[in-house]
PDB file of N, CA and C in Angstrom:
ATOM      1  N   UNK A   1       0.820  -1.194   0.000  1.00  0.00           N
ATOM      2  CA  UNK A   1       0.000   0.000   0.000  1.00  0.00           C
ATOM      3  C   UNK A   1       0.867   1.263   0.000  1.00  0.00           C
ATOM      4  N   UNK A   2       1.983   1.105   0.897  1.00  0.00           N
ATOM      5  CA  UNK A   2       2.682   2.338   0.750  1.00  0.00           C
ATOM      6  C   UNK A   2       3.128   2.194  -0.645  1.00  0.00           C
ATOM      7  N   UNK A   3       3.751   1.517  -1.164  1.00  0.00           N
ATOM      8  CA  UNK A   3       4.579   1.845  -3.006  1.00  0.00           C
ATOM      9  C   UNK A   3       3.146   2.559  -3.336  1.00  0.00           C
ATOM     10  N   UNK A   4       2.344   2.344  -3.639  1.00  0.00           N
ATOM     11  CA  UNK A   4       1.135   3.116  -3.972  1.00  0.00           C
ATOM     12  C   UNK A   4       0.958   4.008  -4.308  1.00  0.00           C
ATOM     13  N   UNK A   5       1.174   4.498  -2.647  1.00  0.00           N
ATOM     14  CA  UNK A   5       0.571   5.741  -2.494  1.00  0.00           C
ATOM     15  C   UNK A   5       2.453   6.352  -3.084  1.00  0.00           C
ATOM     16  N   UNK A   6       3.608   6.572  -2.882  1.00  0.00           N
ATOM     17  CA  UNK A   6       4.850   7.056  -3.506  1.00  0.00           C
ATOM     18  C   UNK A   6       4.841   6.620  -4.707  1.00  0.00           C
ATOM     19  N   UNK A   7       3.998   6.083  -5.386  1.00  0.00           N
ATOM     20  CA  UNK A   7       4.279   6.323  -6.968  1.00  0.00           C
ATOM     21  C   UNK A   7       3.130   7.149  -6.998  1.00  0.00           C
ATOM     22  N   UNK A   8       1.801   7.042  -6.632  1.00  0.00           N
ATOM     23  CA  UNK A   8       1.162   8.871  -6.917  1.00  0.00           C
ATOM     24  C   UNK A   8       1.451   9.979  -6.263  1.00  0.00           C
ATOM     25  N   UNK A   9       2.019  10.118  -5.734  1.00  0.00           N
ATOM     26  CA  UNK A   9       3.045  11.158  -5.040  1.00  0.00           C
ATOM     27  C   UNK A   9       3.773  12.006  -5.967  1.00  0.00           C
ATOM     28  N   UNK A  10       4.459  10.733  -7.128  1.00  0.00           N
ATOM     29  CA  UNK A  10       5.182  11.213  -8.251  1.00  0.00           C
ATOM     30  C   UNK A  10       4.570  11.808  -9.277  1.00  0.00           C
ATOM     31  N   UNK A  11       3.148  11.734  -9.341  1.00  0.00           N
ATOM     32  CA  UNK A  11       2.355  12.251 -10.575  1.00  0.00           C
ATOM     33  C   UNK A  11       2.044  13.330 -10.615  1.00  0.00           C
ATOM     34  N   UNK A  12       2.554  14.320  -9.174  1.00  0.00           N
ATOM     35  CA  UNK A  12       1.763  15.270  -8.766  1.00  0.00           C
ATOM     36  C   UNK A  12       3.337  16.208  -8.525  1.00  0.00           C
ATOM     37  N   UNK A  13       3.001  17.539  -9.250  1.00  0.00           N
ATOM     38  CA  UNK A  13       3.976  18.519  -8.815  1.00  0.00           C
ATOM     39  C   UNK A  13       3.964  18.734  -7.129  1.00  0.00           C
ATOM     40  N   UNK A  14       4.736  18.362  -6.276  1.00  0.00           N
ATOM     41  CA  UNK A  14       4.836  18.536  -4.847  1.00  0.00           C
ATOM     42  C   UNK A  14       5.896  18.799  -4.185  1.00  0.00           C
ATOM     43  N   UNK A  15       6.208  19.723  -3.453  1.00  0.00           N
ATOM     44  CA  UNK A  15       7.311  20.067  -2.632  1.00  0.00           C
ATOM     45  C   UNK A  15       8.300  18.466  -1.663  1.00  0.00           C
ATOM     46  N   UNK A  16       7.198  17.923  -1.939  1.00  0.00           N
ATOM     47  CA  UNK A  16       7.328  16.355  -1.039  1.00  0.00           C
ATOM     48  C   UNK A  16       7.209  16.740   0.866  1.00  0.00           C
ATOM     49  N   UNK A  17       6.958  17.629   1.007  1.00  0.00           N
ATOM     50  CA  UNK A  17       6.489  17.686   2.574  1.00  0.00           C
ATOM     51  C   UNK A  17       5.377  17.701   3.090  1.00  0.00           C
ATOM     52  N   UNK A  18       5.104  16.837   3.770  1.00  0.00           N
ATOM     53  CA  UNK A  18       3.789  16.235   4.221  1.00  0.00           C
ATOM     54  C   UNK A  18       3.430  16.084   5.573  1.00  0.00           C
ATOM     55  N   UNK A  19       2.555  15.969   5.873  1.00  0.00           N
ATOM     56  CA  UNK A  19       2.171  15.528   7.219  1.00  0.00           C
ATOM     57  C   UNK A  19       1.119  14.675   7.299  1.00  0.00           C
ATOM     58  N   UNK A  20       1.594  13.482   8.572  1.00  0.00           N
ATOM     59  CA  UNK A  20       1.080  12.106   8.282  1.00  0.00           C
ATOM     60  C   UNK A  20       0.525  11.771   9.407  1.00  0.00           C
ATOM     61  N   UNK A  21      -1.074  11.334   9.079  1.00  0.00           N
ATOM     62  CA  UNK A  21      -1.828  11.385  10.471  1.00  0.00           C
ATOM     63  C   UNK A  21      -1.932   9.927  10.907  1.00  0.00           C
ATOM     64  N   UNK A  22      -1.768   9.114  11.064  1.00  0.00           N
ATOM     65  CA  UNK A  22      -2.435   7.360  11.555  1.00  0.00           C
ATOM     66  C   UNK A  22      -2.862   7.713  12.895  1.00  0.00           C
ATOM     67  N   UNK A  23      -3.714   6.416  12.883  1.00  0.00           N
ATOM     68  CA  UNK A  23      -4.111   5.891  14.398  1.00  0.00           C
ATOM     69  C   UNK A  23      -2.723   5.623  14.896  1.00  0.00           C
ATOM     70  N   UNK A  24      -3.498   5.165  16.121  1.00  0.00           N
ATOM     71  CA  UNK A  24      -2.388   5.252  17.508  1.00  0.00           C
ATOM     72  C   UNK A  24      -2.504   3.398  17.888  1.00  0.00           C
ATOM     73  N   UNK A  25      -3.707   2.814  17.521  1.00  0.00           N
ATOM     74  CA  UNK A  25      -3.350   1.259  17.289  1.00  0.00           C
ATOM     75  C   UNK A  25      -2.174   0.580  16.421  1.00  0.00           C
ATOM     76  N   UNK A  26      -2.256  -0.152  16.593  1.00  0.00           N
ATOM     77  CA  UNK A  26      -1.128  -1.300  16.254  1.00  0.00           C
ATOM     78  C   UNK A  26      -1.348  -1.189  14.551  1.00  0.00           C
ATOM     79  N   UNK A  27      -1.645  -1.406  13.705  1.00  0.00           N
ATOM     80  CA  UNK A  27      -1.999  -1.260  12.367  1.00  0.00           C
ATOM     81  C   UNK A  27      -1.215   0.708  12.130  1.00  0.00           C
ATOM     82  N   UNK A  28      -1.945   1.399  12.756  1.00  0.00           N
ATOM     83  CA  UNK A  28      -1.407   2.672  12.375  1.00  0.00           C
ATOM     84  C   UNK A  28      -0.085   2.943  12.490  1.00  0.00           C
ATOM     85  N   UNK A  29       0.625   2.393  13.901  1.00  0.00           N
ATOM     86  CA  UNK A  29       2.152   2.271  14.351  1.00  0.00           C
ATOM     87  C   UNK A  29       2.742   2.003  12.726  1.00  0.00           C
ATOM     88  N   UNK A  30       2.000   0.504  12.942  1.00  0.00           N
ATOM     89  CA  UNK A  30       3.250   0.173  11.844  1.00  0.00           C
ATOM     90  C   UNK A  30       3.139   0.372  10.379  1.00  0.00           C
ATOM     91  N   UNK A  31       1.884   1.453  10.033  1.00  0.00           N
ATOM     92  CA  UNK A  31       1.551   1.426   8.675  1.00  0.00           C
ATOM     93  C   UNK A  31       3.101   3.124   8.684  1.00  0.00           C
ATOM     94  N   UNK A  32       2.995   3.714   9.804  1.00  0.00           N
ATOM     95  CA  UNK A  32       3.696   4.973   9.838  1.00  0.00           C
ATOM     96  C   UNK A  32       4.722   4.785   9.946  1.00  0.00           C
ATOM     97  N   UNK A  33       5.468   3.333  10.542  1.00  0.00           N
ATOM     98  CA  UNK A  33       6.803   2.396  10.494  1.00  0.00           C
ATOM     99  C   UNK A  33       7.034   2.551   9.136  1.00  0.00           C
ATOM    100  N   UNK A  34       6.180   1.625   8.267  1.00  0.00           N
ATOM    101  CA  UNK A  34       6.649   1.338   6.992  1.00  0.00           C
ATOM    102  C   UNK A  34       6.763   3.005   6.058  1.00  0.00           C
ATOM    103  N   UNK A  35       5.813   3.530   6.532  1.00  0.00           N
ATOM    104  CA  UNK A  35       5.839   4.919   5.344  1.00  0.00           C
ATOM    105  C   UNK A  35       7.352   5.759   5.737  1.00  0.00           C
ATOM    106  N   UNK A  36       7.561   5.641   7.018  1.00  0.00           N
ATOM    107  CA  UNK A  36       9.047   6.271   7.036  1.00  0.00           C
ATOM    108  C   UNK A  36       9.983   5.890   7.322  1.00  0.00           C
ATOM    109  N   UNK A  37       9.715   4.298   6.902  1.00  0.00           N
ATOM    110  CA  UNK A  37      11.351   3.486   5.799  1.00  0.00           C
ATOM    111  C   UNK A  37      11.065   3.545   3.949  1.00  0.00           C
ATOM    112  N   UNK A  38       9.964   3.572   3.991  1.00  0.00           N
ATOM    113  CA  UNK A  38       9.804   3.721   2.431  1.00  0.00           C
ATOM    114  C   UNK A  38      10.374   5.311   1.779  1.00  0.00           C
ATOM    115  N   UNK A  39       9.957   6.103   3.039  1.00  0.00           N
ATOM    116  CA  UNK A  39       9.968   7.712   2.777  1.00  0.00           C
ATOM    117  C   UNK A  39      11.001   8.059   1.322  1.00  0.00           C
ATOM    118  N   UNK A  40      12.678   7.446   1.802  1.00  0.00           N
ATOM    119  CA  UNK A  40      13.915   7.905   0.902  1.00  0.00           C
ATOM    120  C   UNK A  40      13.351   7.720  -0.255  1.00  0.00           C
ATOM    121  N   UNK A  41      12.956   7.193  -0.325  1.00  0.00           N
ATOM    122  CA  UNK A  41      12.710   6.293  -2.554  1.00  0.00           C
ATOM    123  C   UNK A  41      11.919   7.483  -2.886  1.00  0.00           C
ATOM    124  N   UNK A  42      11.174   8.666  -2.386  1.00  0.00           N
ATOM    125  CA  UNK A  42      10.904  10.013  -3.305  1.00  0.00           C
ATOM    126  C   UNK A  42      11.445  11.191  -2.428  1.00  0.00           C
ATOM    127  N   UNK A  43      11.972  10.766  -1.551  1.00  0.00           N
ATOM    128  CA  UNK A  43      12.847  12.014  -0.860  1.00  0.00           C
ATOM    129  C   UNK A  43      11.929  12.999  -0.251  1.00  0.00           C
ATOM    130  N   UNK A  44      10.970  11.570   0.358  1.00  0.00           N
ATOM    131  CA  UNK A  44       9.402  12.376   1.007  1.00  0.00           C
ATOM    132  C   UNK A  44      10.331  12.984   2.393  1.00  0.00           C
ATOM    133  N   UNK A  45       9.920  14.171   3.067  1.00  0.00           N
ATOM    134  CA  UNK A  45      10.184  14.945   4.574  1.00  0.00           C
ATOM    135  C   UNK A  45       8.484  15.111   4.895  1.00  0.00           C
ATOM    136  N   UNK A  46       8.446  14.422   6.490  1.00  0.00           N
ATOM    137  CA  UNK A  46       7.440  14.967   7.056  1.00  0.00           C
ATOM    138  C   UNK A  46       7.990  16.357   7.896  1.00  0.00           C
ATOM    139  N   UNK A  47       6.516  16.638   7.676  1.00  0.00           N
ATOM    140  CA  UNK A  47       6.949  18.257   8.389  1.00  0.00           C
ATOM    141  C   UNK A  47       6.268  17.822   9.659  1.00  0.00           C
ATOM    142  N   UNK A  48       5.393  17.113   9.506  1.00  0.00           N
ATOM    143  CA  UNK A  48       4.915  16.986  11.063  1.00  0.00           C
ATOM    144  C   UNK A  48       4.360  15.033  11.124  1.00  0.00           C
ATOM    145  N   UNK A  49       4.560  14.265  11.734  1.00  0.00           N
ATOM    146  CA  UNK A  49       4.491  13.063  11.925  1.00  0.00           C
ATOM    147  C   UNK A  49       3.312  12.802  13.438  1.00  0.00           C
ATOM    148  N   UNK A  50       2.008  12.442  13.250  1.00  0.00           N
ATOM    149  CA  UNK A  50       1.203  12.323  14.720  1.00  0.00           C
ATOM    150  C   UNK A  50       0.284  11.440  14.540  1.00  0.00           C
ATOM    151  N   UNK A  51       0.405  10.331  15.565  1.00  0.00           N
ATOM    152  CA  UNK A  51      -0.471   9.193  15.791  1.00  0.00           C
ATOM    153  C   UNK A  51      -1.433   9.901  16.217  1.00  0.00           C
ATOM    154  N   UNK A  52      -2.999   9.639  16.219  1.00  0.00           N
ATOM    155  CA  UNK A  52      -4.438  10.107  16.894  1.00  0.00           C
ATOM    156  C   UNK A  52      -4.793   8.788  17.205  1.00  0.00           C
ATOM    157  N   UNK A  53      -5.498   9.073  18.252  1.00  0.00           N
ATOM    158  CA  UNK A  53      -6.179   8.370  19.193  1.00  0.00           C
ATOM    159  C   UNK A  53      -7.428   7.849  18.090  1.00  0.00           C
ATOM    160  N   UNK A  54      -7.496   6.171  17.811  1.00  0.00           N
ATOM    161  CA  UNK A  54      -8.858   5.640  17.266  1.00  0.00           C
ATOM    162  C   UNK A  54     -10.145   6.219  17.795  1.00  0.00           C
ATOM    163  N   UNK A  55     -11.077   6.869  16.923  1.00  0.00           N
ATOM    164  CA  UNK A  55     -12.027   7.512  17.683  1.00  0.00           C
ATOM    165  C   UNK A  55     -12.181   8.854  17.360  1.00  0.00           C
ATOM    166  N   UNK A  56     -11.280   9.415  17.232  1.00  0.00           N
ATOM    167  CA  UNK A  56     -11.086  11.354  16.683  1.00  0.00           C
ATOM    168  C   UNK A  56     -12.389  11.545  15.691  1.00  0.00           C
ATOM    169  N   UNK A  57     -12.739  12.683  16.415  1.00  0.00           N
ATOM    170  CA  UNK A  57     -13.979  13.491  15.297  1.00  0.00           C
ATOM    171  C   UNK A  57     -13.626  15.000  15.388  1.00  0.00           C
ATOM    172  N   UNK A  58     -12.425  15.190  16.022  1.00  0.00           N
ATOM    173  CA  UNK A  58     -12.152  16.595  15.672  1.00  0.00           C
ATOM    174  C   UNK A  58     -10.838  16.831  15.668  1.00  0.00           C
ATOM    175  N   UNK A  59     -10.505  17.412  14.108  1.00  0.00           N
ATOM    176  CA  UNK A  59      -9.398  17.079  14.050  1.00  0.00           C
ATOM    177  C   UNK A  59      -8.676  18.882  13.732  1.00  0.00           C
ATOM    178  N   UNK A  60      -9.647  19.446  13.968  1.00  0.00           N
ATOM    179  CA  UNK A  60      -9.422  21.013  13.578  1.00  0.00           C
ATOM    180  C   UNK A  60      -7.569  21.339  14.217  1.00  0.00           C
ATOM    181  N   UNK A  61      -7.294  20.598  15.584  1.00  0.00           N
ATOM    182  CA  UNK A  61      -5.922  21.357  16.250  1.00  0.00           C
ATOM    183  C   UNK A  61      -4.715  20.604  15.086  1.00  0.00           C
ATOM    184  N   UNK A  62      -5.385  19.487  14.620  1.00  0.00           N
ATOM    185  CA  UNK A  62      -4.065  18.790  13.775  1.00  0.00           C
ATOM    186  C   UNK A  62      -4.346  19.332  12.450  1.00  0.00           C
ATOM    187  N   UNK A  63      -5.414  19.776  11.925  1.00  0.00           N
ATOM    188  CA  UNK A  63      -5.302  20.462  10.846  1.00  0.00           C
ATOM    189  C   UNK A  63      -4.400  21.684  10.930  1.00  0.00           C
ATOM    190  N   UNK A  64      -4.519  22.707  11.883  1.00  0.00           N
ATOM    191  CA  UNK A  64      -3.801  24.056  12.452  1.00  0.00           C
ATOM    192  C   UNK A  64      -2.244  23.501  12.188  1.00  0.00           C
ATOM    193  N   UNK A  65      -2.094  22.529  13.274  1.00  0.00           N
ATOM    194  CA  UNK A  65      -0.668  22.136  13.106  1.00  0.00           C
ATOM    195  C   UNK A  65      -0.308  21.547  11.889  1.00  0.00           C
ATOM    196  N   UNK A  66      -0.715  21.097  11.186  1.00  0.00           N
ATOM    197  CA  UNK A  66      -0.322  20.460   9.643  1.00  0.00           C
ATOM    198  C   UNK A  66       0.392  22.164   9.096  1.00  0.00           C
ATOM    199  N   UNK A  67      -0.828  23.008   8.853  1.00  0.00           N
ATOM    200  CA  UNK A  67      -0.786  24.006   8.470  1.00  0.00           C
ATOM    201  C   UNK A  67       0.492  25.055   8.888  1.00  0.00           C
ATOM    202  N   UNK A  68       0.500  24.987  10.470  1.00  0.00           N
ATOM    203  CA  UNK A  68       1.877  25.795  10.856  1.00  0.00           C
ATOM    204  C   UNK A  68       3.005  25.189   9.883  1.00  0.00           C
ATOM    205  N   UNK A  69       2.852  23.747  10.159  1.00  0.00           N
ATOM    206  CA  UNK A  69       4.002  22.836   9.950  1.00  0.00           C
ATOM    207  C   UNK A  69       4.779  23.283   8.088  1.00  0.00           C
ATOM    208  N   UNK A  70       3.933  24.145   7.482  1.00  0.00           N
ATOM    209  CA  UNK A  70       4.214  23.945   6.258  1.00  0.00           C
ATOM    210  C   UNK A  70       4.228  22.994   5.563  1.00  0.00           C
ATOM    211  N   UNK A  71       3.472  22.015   5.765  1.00  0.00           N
ATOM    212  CA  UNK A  71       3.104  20.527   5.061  1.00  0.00           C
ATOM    213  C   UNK A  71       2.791  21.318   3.779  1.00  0.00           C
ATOM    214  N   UNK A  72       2.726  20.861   2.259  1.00  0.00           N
ATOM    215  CA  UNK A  72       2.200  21.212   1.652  1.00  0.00           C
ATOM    216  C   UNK A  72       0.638  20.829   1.566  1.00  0.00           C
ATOM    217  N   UNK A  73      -0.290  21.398   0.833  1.00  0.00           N
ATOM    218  CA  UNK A  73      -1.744  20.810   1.075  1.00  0.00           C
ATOM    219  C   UNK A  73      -1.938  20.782   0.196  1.00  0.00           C
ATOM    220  N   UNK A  74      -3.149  20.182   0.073  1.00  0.00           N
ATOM    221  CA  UNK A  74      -3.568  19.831  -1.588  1.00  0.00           C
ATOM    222  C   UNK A  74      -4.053  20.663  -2.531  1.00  0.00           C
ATOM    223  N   UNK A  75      -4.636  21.852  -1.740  1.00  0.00           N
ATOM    224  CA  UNK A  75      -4.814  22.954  -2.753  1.00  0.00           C
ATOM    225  C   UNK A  75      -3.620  23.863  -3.366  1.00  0.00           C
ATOM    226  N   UNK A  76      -2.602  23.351  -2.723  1.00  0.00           N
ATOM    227  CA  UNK A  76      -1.384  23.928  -3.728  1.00  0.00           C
ATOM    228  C   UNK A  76      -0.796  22.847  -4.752  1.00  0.00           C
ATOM    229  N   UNK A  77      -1.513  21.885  -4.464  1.00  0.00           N
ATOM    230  CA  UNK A  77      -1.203  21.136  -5.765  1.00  0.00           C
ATOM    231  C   UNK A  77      -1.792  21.202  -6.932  1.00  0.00           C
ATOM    232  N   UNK A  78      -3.081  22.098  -6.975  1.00  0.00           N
ATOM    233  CA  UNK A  78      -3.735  21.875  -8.586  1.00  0.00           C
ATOM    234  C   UNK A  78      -3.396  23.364  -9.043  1.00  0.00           C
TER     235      UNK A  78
END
């Protein structure tokens, strides 16, 4: 799943800085394990890296922080 998602990564004009939200269960750990050993192969940088608690319905403070973080967002991609 991660090659996946880093080969559409490549289709898209992007600064490559991101910010990466998973759960905080066991599946999210290690899906955020694998995305930042895969990261080098497009020379992805998180600007901000945060497990959430399974359950979140408000995600407005991690949106803010994405945003400080200079993640790029998707409306600067089109």
């Amino acid at each position: 799943m991660t090659q996946q998602q880093f080969l559409t990564m490549n289709t898209v004009s992007s600064n490559k800085e991101v910010a990466l939200f998973t759960d905080n269960e066991q599946d999210g750990v290690g899906y955020g394990q694998t995305l930042g050993a895969d990261r080098a192969q497009i020379r992805l940088s998180y600007r901000l890296s945060c497990p959430v608690p399974v359950g979140t319905t408000d995600f407005g403070d991690l949106i803010r922080r994405a945003q400080a973080s200079k993640a790029q967002n998707r409306e600067s991609l089109k």
